[in-house]
N, C-alpha and C. Protein backbone atom coordinates (compact mmCIF):
# COMPACT_ATOMS: atom_id res chain seq x y z
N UNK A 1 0.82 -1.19 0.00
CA UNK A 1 0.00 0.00 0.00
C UNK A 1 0.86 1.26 0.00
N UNK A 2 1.71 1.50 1.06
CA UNK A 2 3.30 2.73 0.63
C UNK A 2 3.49 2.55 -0.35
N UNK A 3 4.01 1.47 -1.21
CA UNK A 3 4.45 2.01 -2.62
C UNK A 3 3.47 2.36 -3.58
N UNK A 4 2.51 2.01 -3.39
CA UNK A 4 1.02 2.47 -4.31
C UNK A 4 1.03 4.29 -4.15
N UNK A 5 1.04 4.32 -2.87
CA UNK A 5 0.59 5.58 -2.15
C UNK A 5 2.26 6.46 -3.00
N UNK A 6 3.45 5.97 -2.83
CA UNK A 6 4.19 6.39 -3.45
C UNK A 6 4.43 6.91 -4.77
N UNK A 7 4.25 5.60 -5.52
CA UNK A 7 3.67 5.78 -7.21
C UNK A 7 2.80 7.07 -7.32
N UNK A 8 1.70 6.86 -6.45
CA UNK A 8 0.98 7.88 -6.76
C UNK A 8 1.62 9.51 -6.75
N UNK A 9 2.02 9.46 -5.91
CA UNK A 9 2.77 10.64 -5.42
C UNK A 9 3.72 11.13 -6.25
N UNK A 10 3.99 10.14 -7.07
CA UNK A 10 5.80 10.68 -7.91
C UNK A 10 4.56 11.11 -9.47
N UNK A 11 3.64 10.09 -9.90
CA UNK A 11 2.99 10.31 -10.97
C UNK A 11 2.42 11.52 -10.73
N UNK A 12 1.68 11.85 -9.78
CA UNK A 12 0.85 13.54 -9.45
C UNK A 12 2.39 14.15 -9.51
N UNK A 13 3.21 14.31 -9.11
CA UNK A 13 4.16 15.48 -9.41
C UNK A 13 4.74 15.82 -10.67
N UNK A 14 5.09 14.61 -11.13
CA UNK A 14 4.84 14.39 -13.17
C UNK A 14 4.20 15.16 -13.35
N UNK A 15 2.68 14.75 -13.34
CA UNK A 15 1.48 15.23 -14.09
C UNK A 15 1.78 16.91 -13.62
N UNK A 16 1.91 17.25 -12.61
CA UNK A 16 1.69 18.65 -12.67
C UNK A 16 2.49 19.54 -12.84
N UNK A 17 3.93 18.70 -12.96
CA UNK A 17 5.13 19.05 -13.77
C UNK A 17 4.74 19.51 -15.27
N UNK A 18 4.10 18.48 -16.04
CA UNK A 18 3.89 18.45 -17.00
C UNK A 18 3.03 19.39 -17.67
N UNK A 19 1.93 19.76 -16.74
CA UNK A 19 0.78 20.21 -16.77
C UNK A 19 1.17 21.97 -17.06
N UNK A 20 2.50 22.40 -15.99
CA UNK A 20 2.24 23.72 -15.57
C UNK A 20 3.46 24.07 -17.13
N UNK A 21 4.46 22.69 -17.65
CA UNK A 21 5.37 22.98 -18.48
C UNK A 21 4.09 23.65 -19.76
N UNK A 22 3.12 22.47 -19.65
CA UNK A 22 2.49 23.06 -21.31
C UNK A 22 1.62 23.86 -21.21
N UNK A 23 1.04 24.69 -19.82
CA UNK A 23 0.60 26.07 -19.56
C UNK A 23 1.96 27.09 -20.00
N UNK A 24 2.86 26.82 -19.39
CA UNK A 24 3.75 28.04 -19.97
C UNK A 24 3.84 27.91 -21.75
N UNK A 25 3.80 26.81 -22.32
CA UNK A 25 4.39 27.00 -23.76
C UNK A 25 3.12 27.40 -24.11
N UNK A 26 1.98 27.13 -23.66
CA UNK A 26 0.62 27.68 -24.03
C UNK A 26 0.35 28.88 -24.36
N UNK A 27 0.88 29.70 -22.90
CA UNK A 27 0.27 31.03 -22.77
C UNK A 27 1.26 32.10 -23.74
N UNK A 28 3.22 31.22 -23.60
CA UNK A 28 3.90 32.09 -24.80
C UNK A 28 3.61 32.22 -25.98
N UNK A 29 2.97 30.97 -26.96
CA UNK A 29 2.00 31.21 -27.72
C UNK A 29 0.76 31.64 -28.32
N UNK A 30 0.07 31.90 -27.32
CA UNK A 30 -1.14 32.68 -26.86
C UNK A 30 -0.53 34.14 -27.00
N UNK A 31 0.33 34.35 -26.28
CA UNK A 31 0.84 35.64 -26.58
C UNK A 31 1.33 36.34 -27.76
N UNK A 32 2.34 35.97 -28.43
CA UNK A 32 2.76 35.57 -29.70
C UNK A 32 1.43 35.84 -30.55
N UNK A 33 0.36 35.12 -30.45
CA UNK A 33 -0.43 34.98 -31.23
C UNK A 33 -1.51 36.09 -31.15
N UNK A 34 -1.47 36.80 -30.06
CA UNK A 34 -1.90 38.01 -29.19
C UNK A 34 -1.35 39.08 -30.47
N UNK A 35 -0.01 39.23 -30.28
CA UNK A 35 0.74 39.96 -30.95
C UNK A 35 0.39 40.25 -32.35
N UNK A 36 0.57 38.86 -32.70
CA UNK A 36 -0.12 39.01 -34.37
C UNK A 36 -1.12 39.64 -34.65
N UNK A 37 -2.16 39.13 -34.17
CA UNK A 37 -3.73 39.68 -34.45
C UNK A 37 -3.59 41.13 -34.16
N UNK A 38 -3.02 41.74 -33.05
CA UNK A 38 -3.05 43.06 -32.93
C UNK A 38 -3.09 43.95 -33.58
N UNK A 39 -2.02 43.51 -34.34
CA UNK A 39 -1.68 44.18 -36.22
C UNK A 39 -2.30 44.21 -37.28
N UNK A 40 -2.93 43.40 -37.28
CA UNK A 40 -4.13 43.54 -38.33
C UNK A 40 -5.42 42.78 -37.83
N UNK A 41 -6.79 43.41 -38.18
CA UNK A 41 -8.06 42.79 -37.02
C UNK A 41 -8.31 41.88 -38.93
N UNK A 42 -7.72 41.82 -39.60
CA UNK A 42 -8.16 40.66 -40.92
C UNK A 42 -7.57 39.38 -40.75
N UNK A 43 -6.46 39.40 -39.85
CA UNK A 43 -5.96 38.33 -39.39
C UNK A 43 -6.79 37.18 -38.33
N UNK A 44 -7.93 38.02 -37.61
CA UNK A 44 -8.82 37.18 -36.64
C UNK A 44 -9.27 35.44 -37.96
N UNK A 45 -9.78 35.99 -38.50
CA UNK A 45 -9.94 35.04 -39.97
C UNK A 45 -8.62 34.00 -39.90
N UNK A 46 -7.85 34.33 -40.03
CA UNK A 46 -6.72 33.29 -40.55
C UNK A 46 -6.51 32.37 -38.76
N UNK A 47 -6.13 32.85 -37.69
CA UNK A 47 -5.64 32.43 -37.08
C UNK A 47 -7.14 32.43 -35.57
N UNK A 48 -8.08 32.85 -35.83
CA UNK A 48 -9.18 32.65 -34.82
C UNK A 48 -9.04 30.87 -34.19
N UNK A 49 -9.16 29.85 -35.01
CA UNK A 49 -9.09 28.85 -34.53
C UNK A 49 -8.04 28.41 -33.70
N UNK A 50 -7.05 28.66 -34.28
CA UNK A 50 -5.77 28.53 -33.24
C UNK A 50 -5.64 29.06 -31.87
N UNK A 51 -6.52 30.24 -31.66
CA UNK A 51 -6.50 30.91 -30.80
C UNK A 51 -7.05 30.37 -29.74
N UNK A 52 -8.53 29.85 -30.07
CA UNK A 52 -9.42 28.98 -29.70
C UNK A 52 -8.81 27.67 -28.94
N UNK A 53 -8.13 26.96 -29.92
CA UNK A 53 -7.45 26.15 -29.60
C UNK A 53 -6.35 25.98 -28.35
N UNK A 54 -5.65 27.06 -28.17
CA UNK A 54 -4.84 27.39 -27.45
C UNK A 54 -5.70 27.84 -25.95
N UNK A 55 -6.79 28.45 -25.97
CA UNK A 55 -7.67 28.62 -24.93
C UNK A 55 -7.87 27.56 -24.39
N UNK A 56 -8.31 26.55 -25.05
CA UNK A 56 -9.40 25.08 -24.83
C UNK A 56 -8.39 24.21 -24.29
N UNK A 57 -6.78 24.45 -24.34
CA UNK A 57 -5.71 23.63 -24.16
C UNK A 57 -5.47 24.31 -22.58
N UNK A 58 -5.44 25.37 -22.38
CA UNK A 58 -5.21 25.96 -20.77
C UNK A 58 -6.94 25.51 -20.02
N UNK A 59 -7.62 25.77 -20.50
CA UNK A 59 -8.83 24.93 -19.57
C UNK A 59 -8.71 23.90 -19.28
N UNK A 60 -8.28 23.06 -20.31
CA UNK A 60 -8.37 21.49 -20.09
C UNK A 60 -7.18 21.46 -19.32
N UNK A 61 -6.04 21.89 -19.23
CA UNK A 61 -4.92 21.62 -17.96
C UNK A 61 -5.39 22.41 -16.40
N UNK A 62 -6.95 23.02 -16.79
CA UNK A 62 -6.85 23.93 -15.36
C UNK A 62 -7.91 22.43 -14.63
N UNK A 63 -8.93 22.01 -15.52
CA UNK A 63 -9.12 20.82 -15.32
C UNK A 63 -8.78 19.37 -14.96
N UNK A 64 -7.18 19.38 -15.36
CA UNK A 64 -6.64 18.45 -14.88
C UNK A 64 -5.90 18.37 -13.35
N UNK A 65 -6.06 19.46 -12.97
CA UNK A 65 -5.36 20.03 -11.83
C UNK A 65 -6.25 19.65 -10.67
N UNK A 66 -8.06 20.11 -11.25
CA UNK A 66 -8.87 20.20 -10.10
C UNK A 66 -9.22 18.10 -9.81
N UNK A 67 -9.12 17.17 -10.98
CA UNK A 67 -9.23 15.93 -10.99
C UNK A 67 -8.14 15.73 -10.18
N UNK A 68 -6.51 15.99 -10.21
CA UNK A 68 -5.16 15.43 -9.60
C UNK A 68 -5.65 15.92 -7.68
N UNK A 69 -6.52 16.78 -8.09
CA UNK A 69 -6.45 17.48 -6.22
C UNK A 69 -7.63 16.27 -5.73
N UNK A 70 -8.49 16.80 -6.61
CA UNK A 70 -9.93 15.27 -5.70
C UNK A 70 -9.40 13.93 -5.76
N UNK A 71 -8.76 13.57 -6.60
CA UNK A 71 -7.52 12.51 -6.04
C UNK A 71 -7.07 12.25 -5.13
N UNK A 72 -6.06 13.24 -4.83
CA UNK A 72 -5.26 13.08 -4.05
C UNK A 72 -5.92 13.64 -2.59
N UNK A 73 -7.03 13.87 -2.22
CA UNK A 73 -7.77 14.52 -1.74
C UNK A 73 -8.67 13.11 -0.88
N UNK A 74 -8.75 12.19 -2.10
CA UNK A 74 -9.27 10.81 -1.81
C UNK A 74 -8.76 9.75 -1.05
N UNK A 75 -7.28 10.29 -1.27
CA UNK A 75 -6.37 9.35 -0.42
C UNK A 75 -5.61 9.57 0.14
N UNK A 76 -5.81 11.39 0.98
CA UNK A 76 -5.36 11.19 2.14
C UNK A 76 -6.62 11.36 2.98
N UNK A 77 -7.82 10.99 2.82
CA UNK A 77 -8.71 10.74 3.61
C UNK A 77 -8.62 10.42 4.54
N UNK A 78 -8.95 10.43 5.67
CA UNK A 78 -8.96 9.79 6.71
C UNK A 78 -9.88 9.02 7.33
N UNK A 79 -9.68 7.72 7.61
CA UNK A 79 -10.87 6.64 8.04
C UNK A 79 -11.07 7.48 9.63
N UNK A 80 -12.54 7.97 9.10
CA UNK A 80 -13.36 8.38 10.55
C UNK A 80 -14.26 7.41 11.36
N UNK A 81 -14.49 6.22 10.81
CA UNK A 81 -14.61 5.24 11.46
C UNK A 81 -14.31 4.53 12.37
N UNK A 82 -14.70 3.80 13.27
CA UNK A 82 -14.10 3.45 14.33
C UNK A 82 -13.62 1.86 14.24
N UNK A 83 -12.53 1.50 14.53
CA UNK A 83 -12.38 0.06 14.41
C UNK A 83 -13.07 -0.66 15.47
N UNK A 84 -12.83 -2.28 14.92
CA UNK A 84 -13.58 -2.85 15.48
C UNK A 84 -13.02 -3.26 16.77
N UNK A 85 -12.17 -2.99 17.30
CA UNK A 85 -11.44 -2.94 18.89
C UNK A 85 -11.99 -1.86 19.61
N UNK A 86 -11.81 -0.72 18.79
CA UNK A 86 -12.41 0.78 19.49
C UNK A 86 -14.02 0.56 19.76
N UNK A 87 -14.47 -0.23 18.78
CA UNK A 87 -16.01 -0.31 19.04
C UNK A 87 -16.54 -1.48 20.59
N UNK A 88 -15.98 -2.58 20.33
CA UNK A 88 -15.78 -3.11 21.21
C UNK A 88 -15.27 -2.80 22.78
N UNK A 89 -14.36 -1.88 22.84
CA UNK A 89 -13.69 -1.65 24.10
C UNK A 89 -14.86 -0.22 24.42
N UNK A 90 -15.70 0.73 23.32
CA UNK A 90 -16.64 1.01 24.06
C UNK A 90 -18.02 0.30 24.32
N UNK A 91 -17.89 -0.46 24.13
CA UNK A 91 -19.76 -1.65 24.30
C UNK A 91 -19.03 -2.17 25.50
N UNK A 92 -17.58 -2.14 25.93
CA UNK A 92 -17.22 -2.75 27.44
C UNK A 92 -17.71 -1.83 28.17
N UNK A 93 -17.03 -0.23 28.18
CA UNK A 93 -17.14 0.64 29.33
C UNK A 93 -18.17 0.73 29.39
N UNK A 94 -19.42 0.70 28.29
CA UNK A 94 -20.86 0.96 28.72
C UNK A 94 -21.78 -0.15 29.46
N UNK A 95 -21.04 -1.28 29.05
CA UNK A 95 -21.50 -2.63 29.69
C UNK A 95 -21.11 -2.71 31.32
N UNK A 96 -19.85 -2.23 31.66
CA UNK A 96 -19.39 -1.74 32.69
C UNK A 96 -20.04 -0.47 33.57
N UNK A 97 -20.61 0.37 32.66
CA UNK A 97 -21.41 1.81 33.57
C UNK A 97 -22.90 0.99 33.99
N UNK A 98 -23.00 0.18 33.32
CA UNK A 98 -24.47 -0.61 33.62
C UNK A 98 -24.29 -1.32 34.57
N UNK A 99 -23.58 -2.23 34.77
CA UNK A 99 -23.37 -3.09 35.83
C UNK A 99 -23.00 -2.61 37.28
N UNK A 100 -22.47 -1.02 37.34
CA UNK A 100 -21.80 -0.23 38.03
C UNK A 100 -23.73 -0.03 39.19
N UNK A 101 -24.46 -0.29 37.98
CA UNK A 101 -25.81 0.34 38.48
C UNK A 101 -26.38 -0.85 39.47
């Protein structure tokens, strides 16, 4: 179960390694592409989709971020449950406050 829990841990730092690398090449292109259009509004035509594209590519990594957190969110949960010793050793003390009577 540690090395699961491990794996996990090295793959989420990947992923968001990865994630924040192709937000930056994203947004320098986004920019770049910012630039262009500025210069001429006949250019929206040629390069609108790309633009688009480049939008839909930073959502979908802002999306992958909020899935890697409810993840990891999942498993450091904590069992609020009570085991079955803890349950037991209180059905004693109460079995014990009764008998006390």
């Amino acid at each position: 179960m540690e090395r699961l829990k491990k794996d996990f841990e090295s793959l989420t730092e990947e992923a968001i390694e990865n994630i924040r690398t192709d937000r930056g090449q994203t947004k320098e292109l986004l920019k770049d592409l910012i630039k262009y259009l500025s210069s001429d509004e006949h250019r929206h035509k040629e390069v609108g989709i790309t633009a688009a594209k480049y939008v839909e590519t930073l959502q979908r990594s802002n999306e992958q971020l909020v899935k890697i957190a409810a993840l990891k969110q999942k498993t450091e949960t904590v069992n609020t449950g009570l085991s079955s010793e803890e349950r037991e050793e209180i059905f004693n003390q109460f079995q014990a406050l009764g008998d006390e009577e």
